[in-house]
C-alpha atoms as a PDB file:
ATOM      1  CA  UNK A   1      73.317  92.978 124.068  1.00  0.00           C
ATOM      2  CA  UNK A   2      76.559  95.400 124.280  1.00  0.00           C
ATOM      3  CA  UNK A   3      78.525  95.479 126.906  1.00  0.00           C
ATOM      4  CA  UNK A   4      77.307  98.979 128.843  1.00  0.00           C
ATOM      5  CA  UNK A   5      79.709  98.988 131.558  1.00  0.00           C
ATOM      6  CA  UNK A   6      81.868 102.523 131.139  1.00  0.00           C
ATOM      7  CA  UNK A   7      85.269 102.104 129.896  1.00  0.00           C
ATOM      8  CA  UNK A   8      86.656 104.811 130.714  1.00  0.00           C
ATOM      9  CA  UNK A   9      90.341 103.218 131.311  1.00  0.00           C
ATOM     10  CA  UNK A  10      90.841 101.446 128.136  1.00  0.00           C
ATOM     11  CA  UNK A  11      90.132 104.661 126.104  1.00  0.00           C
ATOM     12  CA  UNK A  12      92.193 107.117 128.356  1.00  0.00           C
ATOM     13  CA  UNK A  13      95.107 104.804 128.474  1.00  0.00           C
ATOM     14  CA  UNK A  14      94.752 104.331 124.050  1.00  0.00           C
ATOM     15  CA  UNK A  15      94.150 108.185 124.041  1.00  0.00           C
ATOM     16  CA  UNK A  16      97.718 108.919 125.614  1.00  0.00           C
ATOM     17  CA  UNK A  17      99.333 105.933 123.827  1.00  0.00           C
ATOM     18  CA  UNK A  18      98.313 107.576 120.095  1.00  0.00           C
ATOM     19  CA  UNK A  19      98.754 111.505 121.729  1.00  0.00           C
ATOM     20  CA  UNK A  20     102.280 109.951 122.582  1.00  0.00           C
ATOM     21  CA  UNK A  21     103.115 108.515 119.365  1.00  0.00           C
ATOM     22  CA  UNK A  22     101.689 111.569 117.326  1.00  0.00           C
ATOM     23  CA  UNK A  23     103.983 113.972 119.307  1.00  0.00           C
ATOM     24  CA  UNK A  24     106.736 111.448 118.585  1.00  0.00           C
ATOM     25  CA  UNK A  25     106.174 111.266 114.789  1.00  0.00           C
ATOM     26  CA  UNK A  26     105.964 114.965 114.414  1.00  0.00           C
ATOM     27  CA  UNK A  27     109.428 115.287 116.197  1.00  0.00           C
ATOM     28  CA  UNK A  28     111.422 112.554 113.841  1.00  0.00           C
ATOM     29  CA  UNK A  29     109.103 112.875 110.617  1.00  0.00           C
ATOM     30  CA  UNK A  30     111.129 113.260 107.482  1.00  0.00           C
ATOM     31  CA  UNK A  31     110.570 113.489 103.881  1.00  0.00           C
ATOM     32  CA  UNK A  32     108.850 110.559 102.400  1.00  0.00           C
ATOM     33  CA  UNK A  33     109.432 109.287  99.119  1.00  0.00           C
ATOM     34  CA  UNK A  34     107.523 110.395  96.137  1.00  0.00           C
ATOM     35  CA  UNK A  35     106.072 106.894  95.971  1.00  0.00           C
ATOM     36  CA  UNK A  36     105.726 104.043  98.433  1.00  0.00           C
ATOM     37  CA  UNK A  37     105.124 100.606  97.929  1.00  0.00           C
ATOM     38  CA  UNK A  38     103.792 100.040 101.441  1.00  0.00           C
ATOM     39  CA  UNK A  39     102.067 102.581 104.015  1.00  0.00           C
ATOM     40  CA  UNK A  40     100.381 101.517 106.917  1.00  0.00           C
ATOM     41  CA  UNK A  41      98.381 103.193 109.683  1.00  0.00           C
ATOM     42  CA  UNK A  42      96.215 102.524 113.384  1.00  0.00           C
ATOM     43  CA  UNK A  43      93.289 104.969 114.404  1.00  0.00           C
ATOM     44  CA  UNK A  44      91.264 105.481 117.021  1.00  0.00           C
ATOM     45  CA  UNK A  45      87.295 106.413 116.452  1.00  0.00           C
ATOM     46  CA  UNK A  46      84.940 107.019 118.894  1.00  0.00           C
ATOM     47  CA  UNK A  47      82.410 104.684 116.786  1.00  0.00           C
ATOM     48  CA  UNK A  48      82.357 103.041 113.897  1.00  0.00           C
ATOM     49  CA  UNK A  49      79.920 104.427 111.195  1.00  0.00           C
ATOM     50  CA  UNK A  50      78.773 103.267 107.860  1.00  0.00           C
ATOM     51  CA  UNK A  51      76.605 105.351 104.961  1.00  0.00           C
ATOM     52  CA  UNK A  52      75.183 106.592 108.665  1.00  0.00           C
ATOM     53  CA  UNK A  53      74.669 103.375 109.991  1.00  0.00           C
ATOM     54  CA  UNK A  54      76.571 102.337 113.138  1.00  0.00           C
ATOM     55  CA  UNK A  55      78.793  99.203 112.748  1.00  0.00           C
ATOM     56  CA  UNK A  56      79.867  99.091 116.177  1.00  0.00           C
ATOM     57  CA  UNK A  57      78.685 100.151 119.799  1.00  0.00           C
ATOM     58  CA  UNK A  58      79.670 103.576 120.664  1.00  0.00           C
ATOM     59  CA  UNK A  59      82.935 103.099 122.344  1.00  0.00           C
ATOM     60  CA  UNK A  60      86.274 103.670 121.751  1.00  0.00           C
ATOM     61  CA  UNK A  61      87.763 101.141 118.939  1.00  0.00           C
ATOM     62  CA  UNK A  62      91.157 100.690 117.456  1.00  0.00           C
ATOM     63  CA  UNK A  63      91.775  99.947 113.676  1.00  0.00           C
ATOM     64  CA  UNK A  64      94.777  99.538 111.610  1.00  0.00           C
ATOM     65  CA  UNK A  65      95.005  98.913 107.678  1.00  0.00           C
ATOM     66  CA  UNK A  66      97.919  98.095 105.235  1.00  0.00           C
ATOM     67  CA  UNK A  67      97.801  99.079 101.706  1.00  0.00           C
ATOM     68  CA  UNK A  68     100.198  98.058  99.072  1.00  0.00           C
ATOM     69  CA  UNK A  69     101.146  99.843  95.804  1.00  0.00           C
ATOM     70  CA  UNK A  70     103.296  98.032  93.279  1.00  0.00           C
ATOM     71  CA  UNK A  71     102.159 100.554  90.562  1.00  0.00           C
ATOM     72  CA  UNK A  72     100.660 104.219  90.323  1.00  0.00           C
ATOM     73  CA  UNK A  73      97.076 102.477  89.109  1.00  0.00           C
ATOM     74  CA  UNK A  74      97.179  99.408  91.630  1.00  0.00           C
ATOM     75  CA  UNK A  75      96.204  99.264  95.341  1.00  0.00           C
ATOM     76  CA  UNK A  76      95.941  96.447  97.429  1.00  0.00           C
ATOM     77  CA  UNK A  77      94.504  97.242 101.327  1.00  0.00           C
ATOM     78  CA  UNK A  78      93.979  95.065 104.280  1.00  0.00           C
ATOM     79  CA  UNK A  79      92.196  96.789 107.597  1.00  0.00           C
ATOM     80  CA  UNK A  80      90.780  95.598 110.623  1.00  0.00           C
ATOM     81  CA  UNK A  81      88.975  96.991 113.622  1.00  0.00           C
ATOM     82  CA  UNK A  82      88.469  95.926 117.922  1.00  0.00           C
ATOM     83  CA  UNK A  83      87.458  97.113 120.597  1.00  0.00           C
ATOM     84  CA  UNK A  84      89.893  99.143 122.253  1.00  0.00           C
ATOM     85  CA  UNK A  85      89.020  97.280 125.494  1.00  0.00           C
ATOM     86  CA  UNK A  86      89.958  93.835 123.814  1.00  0.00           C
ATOM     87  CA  UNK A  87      92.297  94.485 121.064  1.00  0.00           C
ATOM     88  CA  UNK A  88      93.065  90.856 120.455  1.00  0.00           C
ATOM     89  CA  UNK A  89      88.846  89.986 119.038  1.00  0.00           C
ATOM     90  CA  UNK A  90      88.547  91.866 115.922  1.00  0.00           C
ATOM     91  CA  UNK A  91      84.612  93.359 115.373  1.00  0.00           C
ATOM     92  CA  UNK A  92      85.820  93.907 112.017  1.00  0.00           C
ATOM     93  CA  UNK A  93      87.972  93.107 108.387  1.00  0.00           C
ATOM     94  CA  UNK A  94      88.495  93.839 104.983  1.00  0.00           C
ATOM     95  CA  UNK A  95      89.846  93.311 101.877  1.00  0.00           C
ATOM     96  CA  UNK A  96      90.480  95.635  98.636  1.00  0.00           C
ATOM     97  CA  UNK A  97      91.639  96.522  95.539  1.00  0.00           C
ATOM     98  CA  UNK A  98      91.340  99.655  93.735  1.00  0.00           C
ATOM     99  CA  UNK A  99      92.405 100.179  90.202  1.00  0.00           C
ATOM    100  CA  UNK A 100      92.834 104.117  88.776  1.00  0.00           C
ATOM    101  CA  UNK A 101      92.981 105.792  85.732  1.00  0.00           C
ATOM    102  CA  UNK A 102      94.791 109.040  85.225  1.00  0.00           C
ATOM    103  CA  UNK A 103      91.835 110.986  82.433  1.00  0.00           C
ATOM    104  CA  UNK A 104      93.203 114.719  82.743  1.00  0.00           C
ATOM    105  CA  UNK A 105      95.593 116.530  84.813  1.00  0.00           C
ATOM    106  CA  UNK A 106      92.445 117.319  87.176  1.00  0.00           C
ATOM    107  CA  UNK A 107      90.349 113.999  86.700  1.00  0.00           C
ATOM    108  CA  UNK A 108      90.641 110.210  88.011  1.00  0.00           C
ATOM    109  CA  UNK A 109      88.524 107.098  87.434  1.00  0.00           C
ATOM    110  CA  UNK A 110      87.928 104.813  89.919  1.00  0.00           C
ATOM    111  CA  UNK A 111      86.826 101.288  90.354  1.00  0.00           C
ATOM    112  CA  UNK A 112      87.210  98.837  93.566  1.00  0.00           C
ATOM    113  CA  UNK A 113      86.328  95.719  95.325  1.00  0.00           C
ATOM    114  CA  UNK A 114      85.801  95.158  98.528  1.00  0.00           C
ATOM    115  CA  UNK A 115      84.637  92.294 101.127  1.00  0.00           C
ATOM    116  CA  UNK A 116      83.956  92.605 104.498  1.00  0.00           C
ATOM    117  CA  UNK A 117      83.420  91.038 107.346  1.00  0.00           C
ATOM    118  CA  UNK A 118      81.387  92.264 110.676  1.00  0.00           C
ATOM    119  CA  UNK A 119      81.611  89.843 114.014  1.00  0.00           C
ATOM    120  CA  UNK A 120      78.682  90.853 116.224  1.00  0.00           C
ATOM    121  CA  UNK A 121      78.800  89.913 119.661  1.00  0.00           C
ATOM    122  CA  UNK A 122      75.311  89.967 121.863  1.00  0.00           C
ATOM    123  CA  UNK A 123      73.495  87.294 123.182  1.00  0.00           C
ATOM    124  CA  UNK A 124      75.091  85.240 120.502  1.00  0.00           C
ATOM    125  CA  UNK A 125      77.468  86.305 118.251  1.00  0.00           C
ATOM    126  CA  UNK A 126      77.587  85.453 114.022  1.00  0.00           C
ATOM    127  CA  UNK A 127      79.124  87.051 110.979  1.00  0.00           C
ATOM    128  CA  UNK A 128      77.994  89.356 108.304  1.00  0.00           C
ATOM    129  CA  UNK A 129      80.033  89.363 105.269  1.00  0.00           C
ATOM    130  CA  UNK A 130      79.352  92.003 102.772  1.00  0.00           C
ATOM    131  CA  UNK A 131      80.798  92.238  99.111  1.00  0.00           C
ATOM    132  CA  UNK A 132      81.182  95.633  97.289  1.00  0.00           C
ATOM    133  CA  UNK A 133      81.996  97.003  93.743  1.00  0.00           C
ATOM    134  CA  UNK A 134      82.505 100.768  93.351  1.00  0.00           C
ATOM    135  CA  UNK A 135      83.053 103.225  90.200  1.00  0.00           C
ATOM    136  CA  UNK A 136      83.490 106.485  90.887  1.00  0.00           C
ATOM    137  CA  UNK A 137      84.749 109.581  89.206  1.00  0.00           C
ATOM    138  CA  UNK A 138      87.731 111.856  91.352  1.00  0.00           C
ATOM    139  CA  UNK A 139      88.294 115.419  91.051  1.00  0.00           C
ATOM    140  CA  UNK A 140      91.832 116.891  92.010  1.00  0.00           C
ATOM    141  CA  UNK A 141      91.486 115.940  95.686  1.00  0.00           C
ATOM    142  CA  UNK A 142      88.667 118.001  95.958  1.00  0.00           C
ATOM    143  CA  UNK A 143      85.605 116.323  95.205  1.00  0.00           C
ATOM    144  CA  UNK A 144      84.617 112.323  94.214  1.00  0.00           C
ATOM    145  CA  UNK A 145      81.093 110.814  93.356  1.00  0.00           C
ATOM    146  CA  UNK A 146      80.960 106.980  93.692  1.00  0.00           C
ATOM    147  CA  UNK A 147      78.364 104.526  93.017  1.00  0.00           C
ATOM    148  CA  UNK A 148      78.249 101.072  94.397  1.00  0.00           C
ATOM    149  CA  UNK A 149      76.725  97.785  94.444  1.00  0.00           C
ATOM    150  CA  UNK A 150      76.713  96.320  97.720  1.00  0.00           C
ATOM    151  CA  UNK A 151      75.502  92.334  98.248  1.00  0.00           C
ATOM    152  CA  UNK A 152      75.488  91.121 101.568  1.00  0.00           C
ATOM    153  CA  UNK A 153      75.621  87.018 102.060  1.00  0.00           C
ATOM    154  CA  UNK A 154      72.310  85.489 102.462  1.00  0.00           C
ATOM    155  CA  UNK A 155      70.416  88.488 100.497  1.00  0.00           C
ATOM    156  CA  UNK A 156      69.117  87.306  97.028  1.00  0.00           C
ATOM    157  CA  UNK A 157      69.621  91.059  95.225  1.00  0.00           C
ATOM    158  CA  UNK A 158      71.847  93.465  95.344  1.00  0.00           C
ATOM    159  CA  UNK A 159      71.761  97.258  96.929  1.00  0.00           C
ATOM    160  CA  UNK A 160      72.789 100.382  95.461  1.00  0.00           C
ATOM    161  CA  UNK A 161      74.254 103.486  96.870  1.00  0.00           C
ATOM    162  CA  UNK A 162      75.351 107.040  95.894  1.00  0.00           C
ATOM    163  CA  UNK A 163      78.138 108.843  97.523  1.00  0.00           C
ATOM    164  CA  UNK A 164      79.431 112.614  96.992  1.00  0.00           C
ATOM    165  CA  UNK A 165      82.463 113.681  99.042  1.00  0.00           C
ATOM    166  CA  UNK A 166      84.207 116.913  99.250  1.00  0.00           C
ATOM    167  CA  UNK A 167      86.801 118.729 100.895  1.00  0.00           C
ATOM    168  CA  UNK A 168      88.366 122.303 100.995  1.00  0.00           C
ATOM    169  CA  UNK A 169      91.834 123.278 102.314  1.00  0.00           C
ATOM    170  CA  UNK A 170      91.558 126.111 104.647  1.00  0.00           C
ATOM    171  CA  UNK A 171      94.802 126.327 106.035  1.00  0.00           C
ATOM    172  CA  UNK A 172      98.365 124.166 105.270  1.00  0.00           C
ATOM    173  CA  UNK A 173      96.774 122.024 108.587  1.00  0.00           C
ATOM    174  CA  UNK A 174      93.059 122.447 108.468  1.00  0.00           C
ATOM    175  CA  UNK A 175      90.168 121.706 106.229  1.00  0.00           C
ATOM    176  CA  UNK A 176      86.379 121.416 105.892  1.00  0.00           C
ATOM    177  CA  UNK A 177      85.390 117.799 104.715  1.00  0.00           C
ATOM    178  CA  UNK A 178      81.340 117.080 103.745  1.00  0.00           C
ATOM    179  CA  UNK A 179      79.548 114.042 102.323  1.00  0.00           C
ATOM    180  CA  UNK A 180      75.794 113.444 101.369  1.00  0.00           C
ATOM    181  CA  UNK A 181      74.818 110.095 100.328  1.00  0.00           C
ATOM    182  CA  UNK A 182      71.348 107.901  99.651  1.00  0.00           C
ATOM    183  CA  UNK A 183      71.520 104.196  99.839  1.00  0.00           C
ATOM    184  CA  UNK A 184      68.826 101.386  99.287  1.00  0.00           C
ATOM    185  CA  UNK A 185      68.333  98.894 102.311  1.00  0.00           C
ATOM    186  CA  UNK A 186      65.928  95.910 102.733  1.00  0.00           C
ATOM    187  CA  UNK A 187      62.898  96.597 104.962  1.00  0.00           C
ATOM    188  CA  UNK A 188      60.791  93.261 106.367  1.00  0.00           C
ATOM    189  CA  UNK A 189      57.094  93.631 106.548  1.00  0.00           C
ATOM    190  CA  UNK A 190      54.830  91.106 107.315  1.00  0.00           C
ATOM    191  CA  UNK A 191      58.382  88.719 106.652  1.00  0.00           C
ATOM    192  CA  UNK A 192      58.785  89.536 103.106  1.00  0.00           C
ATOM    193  CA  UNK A 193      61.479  91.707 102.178  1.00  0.00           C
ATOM    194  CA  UNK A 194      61.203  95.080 100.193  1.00  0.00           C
ATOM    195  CA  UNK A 195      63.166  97.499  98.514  1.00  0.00           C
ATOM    196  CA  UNK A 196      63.702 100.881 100.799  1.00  0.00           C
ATOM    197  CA  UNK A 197      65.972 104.117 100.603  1.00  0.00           C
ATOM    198  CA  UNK A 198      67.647 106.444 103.214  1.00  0.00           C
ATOM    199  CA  UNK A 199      69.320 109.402 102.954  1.00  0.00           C
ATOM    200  CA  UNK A 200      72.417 109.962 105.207  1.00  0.00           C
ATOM    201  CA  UNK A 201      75.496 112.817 105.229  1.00  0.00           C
ATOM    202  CA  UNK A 202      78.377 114.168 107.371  1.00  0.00           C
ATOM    203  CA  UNK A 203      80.614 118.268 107.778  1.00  0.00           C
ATOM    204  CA  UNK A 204      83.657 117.841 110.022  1.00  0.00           C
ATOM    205  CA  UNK A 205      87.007 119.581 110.372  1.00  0.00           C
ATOM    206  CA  UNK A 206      90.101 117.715 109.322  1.00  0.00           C
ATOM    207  CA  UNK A 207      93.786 118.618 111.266  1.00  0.00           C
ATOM    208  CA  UNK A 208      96.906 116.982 109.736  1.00  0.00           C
ATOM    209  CA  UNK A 209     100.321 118.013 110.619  1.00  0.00           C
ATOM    210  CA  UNK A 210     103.494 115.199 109.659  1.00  0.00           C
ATOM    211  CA  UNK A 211     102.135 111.621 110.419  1.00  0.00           C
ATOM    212  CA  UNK A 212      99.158 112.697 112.637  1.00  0.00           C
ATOM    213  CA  UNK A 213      95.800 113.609 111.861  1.00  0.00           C
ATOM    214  CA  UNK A 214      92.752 114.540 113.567  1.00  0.00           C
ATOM    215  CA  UNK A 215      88.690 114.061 112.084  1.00  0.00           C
ATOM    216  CA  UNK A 216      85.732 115.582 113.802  1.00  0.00           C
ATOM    217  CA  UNK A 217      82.083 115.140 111.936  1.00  0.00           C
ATOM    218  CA  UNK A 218      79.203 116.109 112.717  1.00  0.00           C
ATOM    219  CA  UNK A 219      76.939 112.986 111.173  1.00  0.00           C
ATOM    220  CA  UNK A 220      73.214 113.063 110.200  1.00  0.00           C
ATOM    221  CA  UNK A 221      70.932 110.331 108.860  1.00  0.00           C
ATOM    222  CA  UNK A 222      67.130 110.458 107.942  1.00  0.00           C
ATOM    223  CA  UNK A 223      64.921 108.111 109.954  1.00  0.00           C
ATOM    224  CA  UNK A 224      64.484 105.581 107.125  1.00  0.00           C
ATOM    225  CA  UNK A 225      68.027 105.082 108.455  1.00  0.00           C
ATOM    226  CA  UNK A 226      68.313 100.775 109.255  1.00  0.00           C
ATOM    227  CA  UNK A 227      69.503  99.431 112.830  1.00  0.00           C
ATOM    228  CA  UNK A 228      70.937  96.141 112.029  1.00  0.00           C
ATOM    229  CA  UNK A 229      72.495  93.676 114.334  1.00  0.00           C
ATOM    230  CA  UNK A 230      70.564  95.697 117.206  1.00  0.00           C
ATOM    231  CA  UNK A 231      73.705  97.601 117.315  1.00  0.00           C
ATOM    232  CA  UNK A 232      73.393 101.191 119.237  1.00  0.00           C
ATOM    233  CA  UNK A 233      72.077 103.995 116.664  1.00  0.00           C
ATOM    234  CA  UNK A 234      75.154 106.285 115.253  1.00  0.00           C
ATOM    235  CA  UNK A 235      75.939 109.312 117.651  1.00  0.00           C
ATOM    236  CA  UNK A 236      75.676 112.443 115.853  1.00  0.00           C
ATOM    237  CA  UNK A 237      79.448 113.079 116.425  1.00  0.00           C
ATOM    238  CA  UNK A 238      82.567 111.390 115.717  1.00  0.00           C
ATOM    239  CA  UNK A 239      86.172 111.376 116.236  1.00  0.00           C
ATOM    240  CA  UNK A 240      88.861 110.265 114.692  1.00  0.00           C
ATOM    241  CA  UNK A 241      92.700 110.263 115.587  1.00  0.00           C
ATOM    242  CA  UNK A 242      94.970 108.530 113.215  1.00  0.00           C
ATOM    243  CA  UNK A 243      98.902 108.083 113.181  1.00  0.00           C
ATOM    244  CA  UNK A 244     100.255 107.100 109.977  1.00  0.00           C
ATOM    245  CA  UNK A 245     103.158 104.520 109.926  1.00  0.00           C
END
């Protein structure tokens, strides 16, 4: 089982440490180069949630992720994620590449590959590792629809999923973000495995000023919605603060 106890410490004293760094950042930023071989950047989220299924507990957790560009088509991305509480015992990893093609002024093509890994601690504590293709089509910075093929280890067939994003400037600082999705999931009756869907989606405001940014969603999920790993069910809001590096 999680770990219940309040932590009230760990996130308060992580809280101040990325407030302090933001206010920093915003004070020395200067212009970046038009392109970057190497960004980097650490977060803190109130939870961890994937296609509106919690990955984590609902606590405060810490992630940082590296990407590398040697070209304008080619990105390379390493991430992991802990508990704030325990930085040093990652819940969390990845691995990516992305590769994109420039079709129009306004439109991108996308494919990726991803593999991840989950460590879930409870009574005992094991692995799940997860491999992912994506394709997905990009417009502007506006709007993306991406389909995937997910394949978790130990599952003999693969799962699909459907994502539309979108987002809309409303100020230089502030914009509206929003994401439906449907994914398929296995469902065990009887102990044979079948073929179910679930519907899952997410509107939040986004704050960026220099390095710093700020996410707030509000997320929903139908109740075909899986609880794997007997993890804690998603809240329905999360938060995001993220200094970029």
């Amino acid at each position: 089982m999680w770990d219940a106890r309040p932590r009230h410490r760990p996130w308060l004293r992580t809280g101040l440490v990325v407030a302090g760094l933001c206010a920093a950042a915003s004070a020395t930023a200067t212009q970046r180069p038009n392109a970057s071989e190497w960004s980097a950047a650490v977060a803190l989220s109130s939870q961890l949630v994937d296609r509106g299924v919690a990955t984590t507990a609902p606590k405060p957790i810490l992630q940082a992720a590296a990407h590398w560009t040697p070209d304008d088509d080619w990105t390379l991305s390493l991430s992991a994620a802990a508990d704030a509480g325990s930085p040093a015992s990652p819940l969390q990893s990845g691995l990516a590449a992305t590769r994109t093609w420039t079709l129009s002024e306004r439109w991108r093509w996308r494919a990726g590959l991803s593999h991840s890994r989950y460590l879930v601690a409870g009574v005992r504590s094991w692995r799940v590792e997860r491999n992912e293709l994506q394709l997905g089509w990009q417009y502007q910075d506006r709007a993306a629809l991406t389909l995937s093929a997910v394949r978790l280890r130990g599952h003999a067939r693969t799962y699909a999923a459907l994502d539309l994003t979108w987002n809309r400037a409303l100020t230089p600082q502030w914009s509206l973000a929003a994401g439906l999705g449907a994914a398929e999931v296995a469902r065990y009756r009887d102990g044979v495995a079948r073929s179910g869907a679930y519907g899952y989606g997410h509107l939040g405001l986004v704050w960026r000023r220099g390095r710093c940014s700020a996410e707030l969603y509000r997320l929903a999920a139908d109740s075909g919605a899986p609880r794997p790993w007997n993890v804690a069910r998603a809240e329905p809001w999360a938060l995001t603060l993220t200094l970029a590096l």
